[in-house]
Protein backbone atom coordinates (compact mmCIF):
# COMPACT_ATOMS: atom_id res chain seq x y z
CA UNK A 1 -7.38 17.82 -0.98
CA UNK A 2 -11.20 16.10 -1.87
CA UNK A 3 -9.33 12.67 -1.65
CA UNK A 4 -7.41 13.24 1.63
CA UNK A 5 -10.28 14.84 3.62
CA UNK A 6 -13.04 12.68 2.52
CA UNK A 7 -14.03 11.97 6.00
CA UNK A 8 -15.25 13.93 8.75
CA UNK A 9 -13.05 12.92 11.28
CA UNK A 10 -9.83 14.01 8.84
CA UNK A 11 -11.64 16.95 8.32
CA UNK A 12 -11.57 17.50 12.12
CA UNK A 13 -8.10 16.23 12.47
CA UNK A 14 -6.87 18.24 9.55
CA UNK A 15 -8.63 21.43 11.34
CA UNK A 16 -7.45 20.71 15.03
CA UNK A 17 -3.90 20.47 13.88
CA UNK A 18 -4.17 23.90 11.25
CA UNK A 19 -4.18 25.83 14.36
CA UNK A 20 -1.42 24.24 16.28
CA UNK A 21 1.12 23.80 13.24
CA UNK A 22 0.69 26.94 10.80
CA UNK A 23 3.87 27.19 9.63
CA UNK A 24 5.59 28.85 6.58
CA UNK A 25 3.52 30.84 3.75
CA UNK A 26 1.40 28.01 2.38
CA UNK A 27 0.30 26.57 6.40
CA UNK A 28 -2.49 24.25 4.84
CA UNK A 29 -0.75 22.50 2.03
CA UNK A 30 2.34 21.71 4.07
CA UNK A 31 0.06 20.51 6.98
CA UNK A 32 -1.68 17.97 3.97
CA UNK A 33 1.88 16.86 3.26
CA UNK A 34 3.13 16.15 6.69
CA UNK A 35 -0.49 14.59 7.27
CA UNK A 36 -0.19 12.14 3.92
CA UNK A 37 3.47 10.92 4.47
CA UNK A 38 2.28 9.83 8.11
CA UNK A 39 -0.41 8.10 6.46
CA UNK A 40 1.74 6.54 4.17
CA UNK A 41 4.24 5.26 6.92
CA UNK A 42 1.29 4.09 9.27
CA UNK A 43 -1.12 2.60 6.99
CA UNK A 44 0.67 1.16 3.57
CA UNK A 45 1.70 -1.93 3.14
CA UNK A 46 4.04 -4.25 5.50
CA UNK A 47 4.41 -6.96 3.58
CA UNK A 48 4.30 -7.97 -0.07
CA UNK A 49 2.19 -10.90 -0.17
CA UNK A 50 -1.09 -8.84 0.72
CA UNK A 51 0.16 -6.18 -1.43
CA UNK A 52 0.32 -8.83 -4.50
CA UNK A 53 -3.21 -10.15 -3.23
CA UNK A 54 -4.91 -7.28 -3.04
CA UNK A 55 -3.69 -5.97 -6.39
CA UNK A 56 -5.09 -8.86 -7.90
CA UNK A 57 -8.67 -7.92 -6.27
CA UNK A 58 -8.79 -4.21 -7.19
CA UNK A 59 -5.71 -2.35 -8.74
CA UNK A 60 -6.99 0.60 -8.18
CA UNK A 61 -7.76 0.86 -4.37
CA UNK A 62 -4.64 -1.01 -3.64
CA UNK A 63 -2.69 2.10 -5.50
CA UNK A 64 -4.70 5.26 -3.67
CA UNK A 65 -3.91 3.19 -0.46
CA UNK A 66 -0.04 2.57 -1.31
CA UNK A 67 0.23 6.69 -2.43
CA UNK A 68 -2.82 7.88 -1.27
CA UNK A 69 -4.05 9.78 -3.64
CA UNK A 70 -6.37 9.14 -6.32
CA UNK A 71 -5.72 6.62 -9.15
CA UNK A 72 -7.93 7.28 -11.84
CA UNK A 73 -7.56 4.86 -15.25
CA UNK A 74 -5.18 7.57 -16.76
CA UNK A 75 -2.92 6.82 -14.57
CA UNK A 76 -3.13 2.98 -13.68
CA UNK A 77 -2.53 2.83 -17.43
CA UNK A 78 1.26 4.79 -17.45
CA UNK A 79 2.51 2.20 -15.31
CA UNK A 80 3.59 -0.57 -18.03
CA UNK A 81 3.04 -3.74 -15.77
CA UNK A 82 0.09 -5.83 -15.52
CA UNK A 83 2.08 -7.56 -12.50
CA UNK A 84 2.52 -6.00 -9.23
C-alpha cells in the first residue's frame, strides 16, 4: 500500500474514490486492486524495444513500473534471466 500511494495526489485519488466504490468486506484492498490493474493497462509498456532499453538502464524501476509494485534485489534475483 506504501508503494502504490506514494504520492499525494494517489493518496487523494485513492480517498475520493473509497467513498464512491466501497464495495464487499475488504472496500480498501479491492479499491487498490482495481486502482493497480488500471495502472498497469494505462501506464506499462506498449512496445518492446523501450521495454528492452530501459531494462538495460535500471532493472529495477523498469520491473515496479511493468507490475507496479516494489522490486527489491530478492526478487530481481528469482527471475533466472539476465536478458529481458
Amino acid at each position: 500500500m506504501k508503494f502504490y500511494l506514494k504520492t499525494i495526489d494517489r493518496l487523494n485519488e485513492f480517498v475520493e474514490r473509497l467513498l464512491f466504490e466501497t464495495t464487499g468486506s475488504v472496500p480498501e484492498l479491492s479499491l487498490l486492486a482495481k486502482m493497480r490493474k488500471e495502472d498497469i493497462d494505462s501506464y506499462s509498456y506498449t512496445d518492446k524495444a523501450t521495454f528492452v532499453y530501459d531494462y538495460y538502464r535500471d532493472k529495477q524501476s523498469v520491473l515496479e513500473k511493468l507490475f507496479q509494485e516494489p522490486m527489491k534485489a530478492v526478487k530481481i534475483r528469482r527471475f533466472k534471466t539476465g536478458q529481458p
